[in-house]
PDB file of N, CA and C in Angstrom:
ATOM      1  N   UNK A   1      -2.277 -20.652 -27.580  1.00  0.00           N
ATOM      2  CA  UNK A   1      -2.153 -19.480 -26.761  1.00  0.00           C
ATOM      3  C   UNK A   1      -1.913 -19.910 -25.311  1.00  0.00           C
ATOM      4  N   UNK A   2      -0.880 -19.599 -25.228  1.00  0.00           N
ATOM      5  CA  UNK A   2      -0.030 -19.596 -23.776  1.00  0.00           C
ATOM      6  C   UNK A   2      -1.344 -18.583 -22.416  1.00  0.00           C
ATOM      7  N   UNK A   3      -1.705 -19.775 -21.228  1.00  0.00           N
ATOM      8  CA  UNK A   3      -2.578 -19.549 -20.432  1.00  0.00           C
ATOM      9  C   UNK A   3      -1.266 -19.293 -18.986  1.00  0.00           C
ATOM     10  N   UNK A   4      -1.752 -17.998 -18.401  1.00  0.00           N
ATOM     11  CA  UNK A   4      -0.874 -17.584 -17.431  1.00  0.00           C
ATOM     12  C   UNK A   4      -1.496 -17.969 -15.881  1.00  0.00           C
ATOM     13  N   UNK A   5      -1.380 -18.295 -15.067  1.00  0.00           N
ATOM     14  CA  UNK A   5      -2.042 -18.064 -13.459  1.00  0.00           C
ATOM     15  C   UNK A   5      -0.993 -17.705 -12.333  1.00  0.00           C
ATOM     16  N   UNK A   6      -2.196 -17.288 -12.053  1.00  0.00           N
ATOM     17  CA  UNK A   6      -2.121 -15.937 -10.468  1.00  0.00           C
ATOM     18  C   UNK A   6      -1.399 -16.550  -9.607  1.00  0.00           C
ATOM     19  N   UNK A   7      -2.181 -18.008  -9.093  1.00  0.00           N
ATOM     20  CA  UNK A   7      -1.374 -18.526  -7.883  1.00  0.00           C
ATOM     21  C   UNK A   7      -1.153 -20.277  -8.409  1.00  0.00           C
ATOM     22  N   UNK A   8      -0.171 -20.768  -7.604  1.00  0.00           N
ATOM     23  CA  UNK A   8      -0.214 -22.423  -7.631  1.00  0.00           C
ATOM     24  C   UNK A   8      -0.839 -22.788  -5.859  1.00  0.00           C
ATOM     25  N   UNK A   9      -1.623 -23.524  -6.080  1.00  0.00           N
ATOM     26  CA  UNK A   9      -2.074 -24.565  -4.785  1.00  0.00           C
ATOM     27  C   UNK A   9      -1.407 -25.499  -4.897  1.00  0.00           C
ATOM     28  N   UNK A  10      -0.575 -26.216  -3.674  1.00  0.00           N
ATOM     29  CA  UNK A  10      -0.274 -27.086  -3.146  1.00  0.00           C
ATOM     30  C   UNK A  10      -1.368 -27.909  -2.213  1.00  0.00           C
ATOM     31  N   UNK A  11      -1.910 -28.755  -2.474  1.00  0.00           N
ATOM     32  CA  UNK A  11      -2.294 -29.492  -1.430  1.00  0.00           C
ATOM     33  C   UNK A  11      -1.915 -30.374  -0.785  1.00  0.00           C
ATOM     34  N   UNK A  12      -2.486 -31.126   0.228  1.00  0.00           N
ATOM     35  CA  UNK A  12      -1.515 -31.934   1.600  1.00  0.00           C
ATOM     36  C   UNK A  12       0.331 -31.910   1.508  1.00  0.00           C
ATOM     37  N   UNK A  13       0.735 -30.871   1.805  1.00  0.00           N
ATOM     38  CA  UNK A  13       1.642 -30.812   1.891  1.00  0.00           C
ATOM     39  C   UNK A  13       2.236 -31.265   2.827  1.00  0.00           C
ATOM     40  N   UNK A  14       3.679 -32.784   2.155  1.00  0.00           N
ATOM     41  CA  UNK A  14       4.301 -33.253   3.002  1.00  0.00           C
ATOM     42  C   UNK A  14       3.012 -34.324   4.271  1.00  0.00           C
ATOM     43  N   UNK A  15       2.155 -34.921   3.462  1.00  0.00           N
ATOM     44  CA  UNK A  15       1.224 -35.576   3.592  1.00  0.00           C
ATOM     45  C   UNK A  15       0.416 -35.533   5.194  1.00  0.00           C
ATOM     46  N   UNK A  16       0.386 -33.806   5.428  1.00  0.00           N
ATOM     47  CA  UNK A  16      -0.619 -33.148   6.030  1.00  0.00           C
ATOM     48  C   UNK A  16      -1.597 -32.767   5.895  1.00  0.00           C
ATOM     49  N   UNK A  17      -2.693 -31.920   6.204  1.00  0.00           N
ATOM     50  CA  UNK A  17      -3.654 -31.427   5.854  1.00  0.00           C
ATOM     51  C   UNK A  17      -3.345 -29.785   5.314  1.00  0.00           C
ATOM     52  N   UNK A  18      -2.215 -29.628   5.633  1.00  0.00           N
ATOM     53  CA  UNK A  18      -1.768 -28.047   5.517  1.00  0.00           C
ATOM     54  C   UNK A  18      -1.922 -27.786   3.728  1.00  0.00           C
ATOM     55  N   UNK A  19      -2.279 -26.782   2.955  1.00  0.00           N
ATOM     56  CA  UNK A  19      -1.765 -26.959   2.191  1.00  0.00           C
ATOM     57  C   UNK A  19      -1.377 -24.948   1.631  1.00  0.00           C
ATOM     58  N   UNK A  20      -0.146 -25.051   0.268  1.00  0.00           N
ATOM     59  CA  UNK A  20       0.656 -23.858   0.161  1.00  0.00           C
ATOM     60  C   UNK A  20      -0.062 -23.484  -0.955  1.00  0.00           C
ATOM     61  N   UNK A  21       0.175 -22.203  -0.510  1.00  0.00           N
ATOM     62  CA  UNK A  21      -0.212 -21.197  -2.143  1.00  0.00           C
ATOM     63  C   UNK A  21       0.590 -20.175  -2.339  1.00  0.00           C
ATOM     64  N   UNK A  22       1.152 -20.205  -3.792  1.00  0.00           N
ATOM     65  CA  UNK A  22       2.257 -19.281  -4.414  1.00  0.00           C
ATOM     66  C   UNK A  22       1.441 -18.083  -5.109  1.00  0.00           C
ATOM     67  N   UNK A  23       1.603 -17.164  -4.973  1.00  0.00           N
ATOM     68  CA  UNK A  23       1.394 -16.011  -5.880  1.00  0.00           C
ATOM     69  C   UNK A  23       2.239 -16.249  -6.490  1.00  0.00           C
ATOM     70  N   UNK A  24       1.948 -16.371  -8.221  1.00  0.00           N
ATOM     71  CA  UNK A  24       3.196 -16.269  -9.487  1.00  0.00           C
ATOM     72  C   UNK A  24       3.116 -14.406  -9.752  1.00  0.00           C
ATOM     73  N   UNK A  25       2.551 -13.437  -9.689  1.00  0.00           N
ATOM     74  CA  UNK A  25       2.628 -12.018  -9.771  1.00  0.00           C
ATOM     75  C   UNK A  25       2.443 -10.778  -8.844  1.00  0.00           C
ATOM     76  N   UNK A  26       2.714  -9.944  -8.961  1.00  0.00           N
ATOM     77  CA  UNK A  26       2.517  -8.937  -7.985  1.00  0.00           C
ATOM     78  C   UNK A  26       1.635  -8.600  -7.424  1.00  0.00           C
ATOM     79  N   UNK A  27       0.411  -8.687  -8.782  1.00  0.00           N
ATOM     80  CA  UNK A  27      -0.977  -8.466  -8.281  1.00  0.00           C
ATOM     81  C   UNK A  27      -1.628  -9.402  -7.190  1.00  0.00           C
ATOM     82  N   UNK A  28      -1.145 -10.889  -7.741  1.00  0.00           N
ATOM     83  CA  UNK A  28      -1.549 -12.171  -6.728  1.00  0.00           C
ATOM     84  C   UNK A  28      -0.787 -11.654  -5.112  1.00  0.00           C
ATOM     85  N   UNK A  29       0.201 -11.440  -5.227  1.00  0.00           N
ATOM     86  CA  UNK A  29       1.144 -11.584  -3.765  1.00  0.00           C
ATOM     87  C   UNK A  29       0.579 -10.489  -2.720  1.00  0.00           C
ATOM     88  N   UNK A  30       0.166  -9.356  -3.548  1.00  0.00           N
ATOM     89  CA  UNK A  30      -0.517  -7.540  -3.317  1.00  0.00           C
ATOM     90  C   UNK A  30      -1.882  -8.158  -2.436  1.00  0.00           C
ATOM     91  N   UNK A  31      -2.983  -9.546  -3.337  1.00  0.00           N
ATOM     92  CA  UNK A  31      -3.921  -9.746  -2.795  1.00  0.00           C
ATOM     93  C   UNK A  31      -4.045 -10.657  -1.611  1.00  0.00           C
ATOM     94  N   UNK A  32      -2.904 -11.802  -1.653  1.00  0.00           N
ATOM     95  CA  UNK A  32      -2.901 -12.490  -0.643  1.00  0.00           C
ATOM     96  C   UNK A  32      -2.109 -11.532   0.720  1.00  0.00           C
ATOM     97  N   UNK A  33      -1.744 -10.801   0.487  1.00  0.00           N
ATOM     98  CA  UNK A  33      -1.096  -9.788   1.579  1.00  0.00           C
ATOM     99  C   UNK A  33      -2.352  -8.356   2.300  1.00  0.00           C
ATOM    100  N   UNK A  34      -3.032  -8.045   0.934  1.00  0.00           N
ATOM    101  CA  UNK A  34      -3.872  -6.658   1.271  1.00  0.00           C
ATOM    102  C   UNK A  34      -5.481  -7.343   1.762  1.00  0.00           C
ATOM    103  N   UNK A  35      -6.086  -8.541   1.047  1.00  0.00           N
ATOM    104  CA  UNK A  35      -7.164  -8.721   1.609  1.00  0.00           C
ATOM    105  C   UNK A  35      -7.360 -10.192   2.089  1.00  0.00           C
ATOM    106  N   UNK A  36      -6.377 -10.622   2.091  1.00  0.00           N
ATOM    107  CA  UNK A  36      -6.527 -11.796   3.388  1.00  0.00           C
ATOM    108  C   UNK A  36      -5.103 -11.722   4.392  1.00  0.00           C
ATOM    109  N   UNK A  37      -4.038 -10.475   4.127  1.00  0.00           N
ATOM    110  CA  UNK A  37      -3.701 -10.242   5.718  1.00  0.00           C
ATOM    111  C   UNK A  37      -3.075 -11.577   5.965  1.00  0.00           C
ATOM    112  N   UNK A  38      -2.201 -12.032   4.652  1.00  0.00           N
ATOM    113  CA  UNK A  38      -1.543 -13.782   4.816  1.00  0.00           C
ATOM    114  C   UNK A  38       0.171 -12.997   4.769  1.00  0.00           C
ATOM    115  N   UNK A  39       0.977 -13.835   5.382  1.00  0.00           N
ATOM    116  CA  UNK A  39       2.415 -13.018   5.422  1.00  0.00           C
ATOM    117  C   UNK A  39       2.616 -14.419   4.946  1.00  0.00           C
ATOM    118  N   UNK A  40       3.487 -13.987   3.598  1.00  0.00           N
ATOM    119  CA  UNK A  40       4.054 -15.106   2.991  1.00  0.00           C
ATOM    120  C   UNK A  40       6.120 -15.646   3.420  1.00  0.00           C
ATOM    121  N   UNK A  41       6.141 -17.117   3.231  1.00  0.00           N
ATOM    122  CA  UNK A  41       7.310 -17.335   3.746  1.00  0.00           C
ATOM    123  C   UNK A  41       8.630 -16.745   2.384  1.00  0.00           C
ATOM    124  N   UNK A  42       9.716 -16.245   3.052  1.00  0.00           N
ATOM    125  CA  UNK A  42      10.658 -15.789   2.318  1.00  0.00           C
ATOM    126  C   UNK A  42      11.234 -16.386   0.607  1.00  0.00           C
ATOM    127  N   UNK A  43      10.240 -17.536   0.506  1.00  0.00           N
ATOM    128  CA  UNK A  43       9.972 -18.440  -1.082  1.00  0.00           C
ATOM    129  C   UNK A  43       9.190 -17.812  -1.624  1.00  0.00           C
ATOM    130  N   UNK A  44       7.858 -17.143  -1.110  1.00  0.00           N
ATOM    131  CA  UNK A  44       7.196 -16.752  -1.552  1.00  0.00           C
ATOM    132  C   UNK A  44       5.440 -17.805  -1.190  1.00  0.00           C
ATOM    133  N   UNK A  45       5.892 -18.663  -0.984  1.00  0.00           N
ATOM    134  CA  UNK A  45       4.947 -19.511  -0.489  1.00  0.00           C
ATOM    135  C   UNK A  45       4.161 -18.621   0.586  1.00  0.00           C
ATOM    136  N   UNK A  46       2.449 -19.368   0.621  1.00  0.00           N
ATOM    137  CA  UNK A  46       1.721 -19.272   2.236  1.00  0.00           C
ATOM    138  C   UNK A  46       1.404 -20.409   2.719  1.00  0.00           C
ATOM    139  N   UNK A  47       1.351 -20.379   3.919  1.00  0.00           N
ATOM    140  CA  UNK A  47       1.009 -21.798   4.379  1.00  0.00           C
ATOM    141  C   UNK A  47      -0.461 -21.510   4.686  1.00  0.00           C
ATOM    142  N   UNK A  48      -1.720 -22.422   4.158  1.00  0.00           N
ATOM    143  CA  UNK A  48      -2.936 -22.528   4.412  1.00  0.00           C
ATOM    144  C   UNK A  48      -3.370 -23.597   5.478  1.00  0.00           C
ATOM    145  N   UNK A  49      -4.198 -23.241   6.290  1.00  0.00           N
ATOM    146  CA  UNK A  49      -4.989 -24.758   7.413  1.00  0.00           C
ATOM    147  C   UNK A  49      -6.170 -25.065   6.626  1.00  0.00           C
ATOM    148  N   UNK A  50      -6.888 -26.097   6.481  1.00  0.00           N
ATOM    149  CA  UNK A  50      -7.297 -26.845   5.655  1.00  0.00           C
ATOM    150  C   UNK A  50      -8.694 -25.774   5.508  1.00  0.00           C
ATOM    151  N   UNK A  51      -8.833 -25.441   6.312  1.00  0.00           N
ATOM    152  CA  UNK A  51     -10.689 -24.557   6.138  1.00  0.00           C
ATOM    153  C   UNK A  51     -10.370 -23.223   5.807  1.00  0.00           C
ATOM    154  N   UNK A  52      -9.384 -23.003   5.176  1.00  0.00           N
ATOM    155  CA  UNK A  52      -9.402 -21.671   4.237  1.00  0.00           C
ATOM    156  C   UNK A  52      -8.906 -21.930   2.920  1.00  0.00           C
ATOM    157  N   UNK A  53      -8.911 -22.992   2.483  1.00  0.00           N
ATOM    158  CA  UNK A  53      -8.431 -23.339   0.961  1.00  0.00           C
ATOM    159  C   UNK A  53      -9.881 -22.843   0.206  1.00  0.00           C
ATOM    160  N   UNK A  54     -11.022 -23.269   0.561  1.00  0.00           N
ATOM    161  CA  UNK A  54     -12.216 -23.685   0.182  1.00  0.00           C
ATOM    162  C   UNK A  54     -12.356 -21.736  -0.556  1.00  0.00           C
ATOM    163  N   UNK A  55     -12.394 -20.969   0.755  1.00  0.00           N
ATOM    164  CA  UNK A  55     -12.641 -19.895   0.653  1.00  0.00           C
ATOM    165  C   UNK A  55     -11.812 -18.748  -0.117  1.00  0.00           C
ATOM    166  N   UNK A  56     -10.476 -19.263   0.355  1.00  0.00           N
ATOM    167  CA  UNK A  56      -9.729 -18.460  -0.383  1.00  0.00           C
ATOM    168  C   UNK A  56      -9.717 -18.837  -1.965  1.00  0.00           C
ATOM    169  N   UNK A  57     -10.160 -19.396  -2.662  1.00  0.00           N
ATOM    170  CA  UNK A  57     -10.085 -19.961  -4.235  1.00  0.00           C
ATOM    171  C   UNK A  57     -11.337 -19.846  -4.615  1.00  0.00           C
ATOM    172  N   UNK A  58     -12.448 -19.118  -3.649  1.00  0.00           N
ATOM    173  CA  UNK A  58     -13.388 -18.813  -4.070  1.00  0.00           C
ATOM    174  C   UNK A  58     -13.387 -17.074  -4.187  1.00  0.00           C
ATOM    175  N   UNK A  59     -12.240 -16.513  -3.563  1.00  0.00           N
ATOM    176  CA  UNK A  59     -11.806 -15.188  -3.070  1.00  0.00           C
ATOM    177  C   UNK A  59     -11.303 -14.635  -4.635  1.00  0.00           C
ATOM    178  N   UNK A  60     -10.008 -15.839  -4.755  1.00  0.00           N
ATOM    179  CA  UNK A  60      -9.704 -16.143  -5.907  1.00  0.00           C
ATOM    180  C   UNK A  60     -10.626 -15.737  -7.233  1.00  0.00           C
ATOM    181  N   UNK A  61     -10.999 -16.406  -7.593  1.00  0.00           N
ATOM    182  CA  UNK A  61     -12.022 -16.742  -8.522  1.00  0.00           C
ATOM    183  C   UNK A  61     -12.863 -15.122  -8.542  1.00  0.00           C
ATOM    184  N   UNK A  62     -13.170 -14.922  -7.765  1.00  0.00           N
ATOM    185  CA  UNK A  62     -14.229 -13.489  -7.642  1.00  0.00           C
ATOM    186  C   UNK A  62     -13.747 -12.758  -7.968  1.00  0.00           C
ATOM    187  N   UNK A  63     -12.356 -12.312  -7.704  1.00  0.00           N
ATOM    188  CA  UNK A  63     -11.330 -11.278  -8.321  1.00  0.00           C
ATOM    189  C   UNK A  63     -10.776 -11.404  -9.406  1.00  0.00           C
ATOM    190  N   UNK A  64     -11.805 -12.532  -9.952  1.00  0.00           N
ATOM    191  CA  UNK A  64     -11.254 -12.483 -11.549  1.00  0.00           C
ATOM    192  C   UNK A  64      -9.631 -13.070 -12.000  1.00  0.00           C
ATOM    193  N   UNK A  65      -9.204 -13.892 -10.922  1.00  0.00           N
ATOM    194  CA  UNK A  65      -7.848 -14.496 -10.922  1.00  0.00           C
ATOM    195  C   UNK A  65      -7.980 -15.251 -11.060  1.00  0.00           C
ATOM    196  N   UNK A  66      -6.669 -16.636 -11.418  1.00  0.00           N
ATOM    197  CA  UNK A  66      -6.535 -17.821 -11.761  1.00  0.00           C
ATOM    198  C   UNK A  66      -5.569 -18.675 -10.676  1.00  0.00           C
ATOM    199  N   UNK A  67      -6.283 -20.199 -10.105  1.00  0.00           N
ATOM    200  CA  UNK A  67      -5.281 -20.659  -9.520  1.00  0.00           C
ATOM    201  C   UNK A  67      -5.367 -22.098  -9.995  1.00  0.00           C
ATOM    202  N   UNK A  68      -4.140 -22.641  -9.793  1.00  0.00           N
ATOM    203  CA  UNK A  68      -4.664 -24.316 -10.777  1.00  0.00           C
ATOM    204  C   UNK A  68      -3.727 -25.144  -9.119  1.00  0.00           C
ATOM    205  N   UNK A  69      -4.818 -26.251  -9.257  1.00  0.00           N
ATOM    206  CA  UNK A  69      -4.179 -26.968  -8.150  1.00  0.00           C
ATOM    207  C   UNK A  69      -3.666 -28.065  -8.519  1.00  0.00           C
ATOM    208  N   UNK A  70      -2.773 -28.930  -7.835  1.00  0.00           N
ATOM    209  CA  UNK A  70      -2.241 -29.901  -8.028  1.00  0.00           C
ATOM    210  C   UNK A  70      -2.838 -30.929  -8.325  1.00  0.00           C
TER     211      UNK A  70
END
């Protein structure tokens, strides 16, 4: 049985501390837009600073969503 997720994490992107998160669905893109107020780049990507990964995948997680990291 085929397992679906919400978002992909990128971490150290381009061997920074920055790292990206994709909403793969509407619902994901709806949440990173309606309750963390993140404007995603025209890929669909967000760009994260290192002290909101922690929180946001715990944001994640609470809402009953899925994110798998690299």
């Amino acid at each position: 049985m085929a397992t679906t997720v919400d978002f992909k994490l990128i971490t150290n992107v381009d061997g920074s501390d920055y790292s990206t998160v994709m909403p793969m669905n509407q619902d994901a893109f709806d949440f990173l837009s309606d309750e963390w107020y993140i404007d995603c780049l025209p890929n669909g990507e967000a760009l994260l600073e290192p002290e909101y990964v922690q929180p946001l995948v715990a944001d994640i997680e609470h809402a009953h969503m899925t994110v798998a990291a690299n």
